[in-house]
C-alpha atoms as a PDB file:
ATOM      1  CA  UNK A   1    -113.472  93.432  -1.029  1.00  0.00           C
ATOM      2  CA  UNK A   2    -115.809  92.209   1.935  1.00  0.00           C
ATOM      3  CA  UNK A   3    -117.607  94.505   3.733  1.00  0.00           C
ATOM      4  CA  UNK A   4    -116.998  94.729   7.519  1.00  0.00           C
ATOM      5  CA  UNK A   5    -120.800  92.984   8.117  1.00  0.00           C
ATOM      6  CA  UNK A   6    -120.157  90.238   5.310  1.00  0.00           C
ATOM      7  CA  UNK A   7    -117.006  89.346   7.965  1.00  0.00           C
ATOM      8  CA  UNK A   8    -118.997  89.437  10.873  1.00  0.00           C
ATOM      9  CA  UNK A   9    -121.670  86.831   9.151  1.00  0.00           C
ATOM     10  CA  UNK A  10    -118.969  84.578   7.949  1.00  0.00           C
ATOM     11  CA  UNK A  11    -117.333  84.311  11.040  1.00  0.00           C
ATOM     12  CA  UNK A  12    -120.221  83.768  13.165  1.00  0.00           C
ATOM     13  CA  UNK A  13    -120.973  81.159  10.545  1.00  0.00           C
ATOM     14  CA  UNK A  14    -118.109  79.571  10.893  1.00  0.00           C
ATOM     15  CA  UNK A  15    -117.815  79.402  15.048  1.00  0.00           C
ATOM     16  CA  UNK A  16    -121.624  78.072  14.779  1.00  0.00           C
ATOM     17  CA  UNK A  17    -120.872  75.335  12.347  1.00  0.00           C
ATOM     18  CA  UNK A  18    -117.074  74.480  13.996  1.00  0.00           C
ATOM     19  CA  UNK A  19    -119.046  74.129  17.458  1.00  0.00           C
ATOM     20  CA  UNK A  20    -121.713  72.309  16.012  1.00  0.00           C
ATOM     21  CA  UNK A  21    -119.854  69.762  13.876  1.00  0.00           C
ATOM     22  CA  UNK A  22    -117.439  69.092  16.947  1.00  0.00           C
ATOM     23  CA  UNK A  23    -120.075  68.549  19.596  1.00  0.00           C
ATOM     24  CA  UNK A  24    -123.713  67.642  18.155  1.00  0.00           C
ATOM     25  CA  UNK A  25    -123.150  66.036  14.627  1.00  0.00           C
ATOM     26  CA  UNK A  26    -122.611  62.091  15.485  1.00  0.00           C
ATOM     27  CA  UNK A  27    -121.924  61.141  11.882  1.00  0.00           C
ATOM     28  CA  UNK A  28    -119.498  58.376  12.386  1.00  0.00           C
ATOM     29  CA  UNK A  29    -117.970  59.611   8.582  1.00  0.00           C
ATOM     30  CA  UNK A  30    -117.072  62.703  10.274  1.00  0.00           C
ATOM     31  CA  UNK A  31    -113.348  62.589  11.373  1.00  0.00           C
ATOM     32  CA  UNK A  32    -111.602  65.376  12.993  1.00  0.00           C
ATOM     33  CA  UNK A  33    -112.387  68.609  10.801  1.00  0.00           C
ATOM     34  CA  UNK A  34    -111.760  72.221  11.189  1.00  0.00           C
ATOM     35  CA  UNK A  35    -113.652  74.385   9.667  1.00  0.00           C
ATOM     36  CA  UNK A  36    -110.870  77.418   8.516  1.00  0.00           C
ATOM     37  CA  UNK A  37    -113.473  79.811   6.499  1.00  0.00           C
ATOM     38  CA  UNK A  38    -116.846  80.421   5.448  1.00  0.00           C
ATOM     39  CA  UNK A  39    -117.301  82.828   2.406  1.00  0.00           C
ATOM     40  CA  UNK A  40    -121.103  83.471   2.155  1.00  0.00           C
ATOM     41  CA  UNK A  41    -122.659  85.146  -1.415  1.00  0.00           C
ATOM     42  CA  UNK A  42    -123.696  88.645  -0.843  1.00  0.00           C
ATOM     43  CA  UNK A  43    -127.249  87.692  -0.656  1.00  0.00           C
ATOM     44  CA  UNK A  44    -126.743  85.336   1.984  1.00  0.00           C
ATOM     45  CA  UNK A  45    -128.359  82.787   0.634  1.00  0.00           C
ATOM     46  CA  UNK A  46    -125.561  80.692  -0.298  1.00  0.00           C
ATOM     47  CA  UNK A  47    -122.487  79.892   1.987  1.00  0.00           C
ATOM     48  CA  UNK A  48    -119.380  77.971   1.096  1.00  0.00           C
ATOM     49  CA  UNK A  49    -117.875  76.172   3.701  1.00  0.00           C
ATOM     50  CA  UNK A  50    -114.144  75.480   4.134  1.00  0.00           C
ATOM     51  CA  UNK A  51    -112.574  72.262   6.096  1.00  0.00           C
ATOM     52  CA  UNK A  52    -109.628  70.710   6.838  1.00  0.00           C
ATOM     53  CA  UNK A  53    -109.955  67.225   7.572  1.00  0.00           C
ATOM     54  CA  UNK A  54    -107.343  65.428   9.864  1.00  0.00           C
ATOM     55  CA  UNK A  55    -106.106  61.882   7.872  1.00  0.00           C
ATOM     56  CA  UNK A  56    -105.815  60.490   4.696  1.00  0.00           C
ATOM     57  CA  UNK A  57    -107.884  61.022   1.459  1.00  0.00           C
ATOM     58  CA  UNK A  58    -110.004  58.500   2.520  1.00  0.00           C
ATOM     59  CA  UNK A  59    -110.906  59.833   5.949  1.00  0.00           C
ATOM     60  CA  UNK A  60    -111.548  63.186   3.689  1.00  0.00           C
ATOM     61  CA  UNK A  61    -114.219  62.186   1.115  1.00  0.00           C
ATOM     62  CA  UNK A  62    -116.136  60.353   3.909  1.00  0.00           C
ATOM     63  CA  UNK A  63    -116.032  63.303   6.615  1.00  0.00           C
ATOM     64  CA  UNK A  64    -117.236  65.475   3.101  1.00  0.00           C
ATOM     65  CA  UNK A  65    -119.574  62.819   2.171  1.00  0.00           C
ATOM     66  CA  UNK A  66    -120.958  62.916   5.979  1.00  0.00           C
ATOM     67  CA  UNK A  67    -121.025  66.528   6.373  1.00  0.00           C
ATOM     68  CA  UNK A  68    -122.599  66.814   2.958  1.00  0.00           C
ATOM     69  CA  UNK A  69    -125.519  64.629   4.051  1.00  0.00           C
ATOM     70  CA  UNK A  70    -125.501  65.915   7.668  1.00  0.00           C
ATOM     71  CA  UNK A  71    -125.998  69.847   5.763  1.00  0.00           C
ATOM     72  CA  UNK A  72    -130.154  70.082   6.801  1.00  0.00           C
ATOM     73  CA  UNK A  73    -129.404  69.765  10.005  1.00  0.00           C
ATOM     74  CA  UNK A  74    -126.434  72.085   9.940  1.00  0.00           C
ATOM     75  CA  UNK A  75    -128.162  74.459   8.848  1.00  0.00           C
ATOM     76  CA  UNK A  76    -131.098  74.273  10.965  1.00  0.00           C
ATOM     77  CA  UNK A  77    -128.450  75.011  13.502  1.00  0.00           C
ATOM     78  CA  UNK A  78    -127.356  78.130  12.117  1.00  0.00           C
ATOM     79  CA  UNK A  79    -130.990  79.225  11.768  1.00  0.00           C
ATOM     80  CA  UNK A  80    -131.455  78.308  15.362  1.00  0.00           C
ATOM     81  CA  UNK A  81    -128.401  79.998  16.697  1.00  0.00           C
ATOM     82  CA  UNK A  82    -128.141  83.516  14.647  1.00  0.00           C
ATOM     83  CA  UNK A  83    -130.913  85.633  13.268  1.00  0.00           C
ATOM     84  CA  UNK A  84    -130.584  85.888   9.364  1.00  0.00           C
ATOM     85  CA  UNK A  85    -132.727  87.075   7.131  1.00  0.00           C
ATOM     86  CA  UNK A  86    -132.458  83.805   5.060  1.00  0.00           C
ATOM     87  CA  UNK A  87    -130.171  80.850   6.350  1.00  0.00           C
ATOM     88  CA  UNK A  88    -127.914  80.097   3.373  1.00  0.00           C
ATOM     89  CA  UNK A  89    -127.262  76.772   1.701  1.00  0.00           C
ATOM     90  CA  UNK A  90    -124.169  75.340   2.167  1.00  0.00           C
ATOM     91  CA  UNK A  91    -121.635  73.578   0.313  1.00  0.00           C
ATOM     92  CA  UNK A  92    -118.536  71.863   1.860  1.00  0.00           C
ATOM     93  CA  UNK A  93    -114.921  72.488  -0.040  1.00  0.00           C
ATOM     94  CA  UNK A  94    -111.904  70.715   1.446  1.00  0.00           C
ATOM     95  CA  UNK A  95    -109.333  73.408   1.851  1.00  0.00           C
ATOM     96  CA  UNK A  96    -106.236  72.476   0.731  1.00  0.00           C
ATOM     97  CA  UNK A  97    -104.208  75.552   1.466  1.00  0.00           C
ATOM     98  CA  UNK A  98    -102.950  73.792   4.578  1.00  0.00           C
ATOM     99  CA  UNK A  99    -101.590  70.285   2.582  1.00  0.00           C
ATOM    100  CA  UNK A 100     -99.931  73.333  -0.061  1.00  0.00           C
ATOM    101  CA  UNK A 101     -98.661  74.779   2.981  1.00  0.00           C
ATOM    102  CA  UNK A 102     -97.081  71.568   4.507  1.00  0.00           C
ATOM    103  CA  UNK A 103     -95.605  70.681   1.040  1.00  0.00           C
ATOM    104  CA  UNK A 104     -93.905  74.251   0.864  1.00  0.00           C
ATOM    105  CA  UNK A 105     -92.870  73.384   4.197  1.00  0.00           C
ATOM    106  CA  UNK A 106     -90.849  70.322   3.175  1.00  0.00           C
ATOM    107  CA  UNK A 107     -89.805  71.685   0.390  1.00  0.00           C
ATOM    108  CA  UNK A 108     -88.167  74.425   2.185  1.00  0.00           C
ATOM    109  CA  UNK A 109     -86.370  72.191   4.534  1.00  0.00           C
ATOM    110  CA  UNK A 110     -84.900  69.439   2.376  1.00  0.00           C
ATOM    111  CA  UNK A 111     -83.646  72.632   0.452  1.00  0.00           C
ATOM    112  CA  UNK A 112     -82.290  74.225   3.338  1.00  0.00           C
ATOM    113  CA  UNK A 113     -80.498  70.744   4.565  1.00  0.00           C
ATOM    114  CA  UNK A 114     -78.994  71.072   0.722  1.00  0.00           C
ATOM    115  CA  UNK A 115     -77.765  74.213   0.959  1.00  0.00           C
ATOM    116  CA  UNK A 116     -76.281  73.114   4.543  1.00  0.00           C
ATOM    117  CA  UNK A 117     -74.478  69.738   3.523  1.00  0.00           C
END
């Protein structure tokens, strides 16, 4: 279980990176992501990064590939913006709990228009 700190840090880490992806990083890769978690190791010096990427699976290995190679200067904008001990590496994970989501979703409904024709 996460401590209420280890929280705090991820979710700061998160608003830093979702504000700084959306209005400084000019990576024309980048599509339209959303950053839905950060889970940082309990040293802080690591920090996995969780995104959902807007389009096809196309658009999603070249926003990764882009915010893969755009991760120096994301992180010099997390050591800029919040005082840390160490500024952690990060690693960018597609999050695919929304797609599972969505495909529940339909699954659901065609089941439900079954069950009502």
């Amino acid at each position: 279980m996460r401590s209420g700190r280890m929280r705090r840090v991820d979710e700061a880490l998160r608003a830093v990176l979702s504000d700084g992806i959306a209005t400084q990083l000019h990576d024309p890769r980048v599509g339209f992501v959303t950053v839905t978690g950060v889970k940082t190791s309990s040293d802080l010096r690591h920090a996995r990064v969780y995104v959902s990427v807007l389009g096809d699976e196309a658009a999603r290995d070249a926003t990764l590939a882009g915010l893969r190679s755009a991760h120096g200067f994301l992180q010099g904008l997390l050591a800029t913006e919040l005082k840390l001990k160490h500024t952690p590496a990060l690693t960018f994970v597609y999050d695919e709990s929304i797609d599972r989501g969505m495909r529940i979703t339909r699954m659901l409904d065609h089941h439900g228009r079954e069950d009502a024709g």
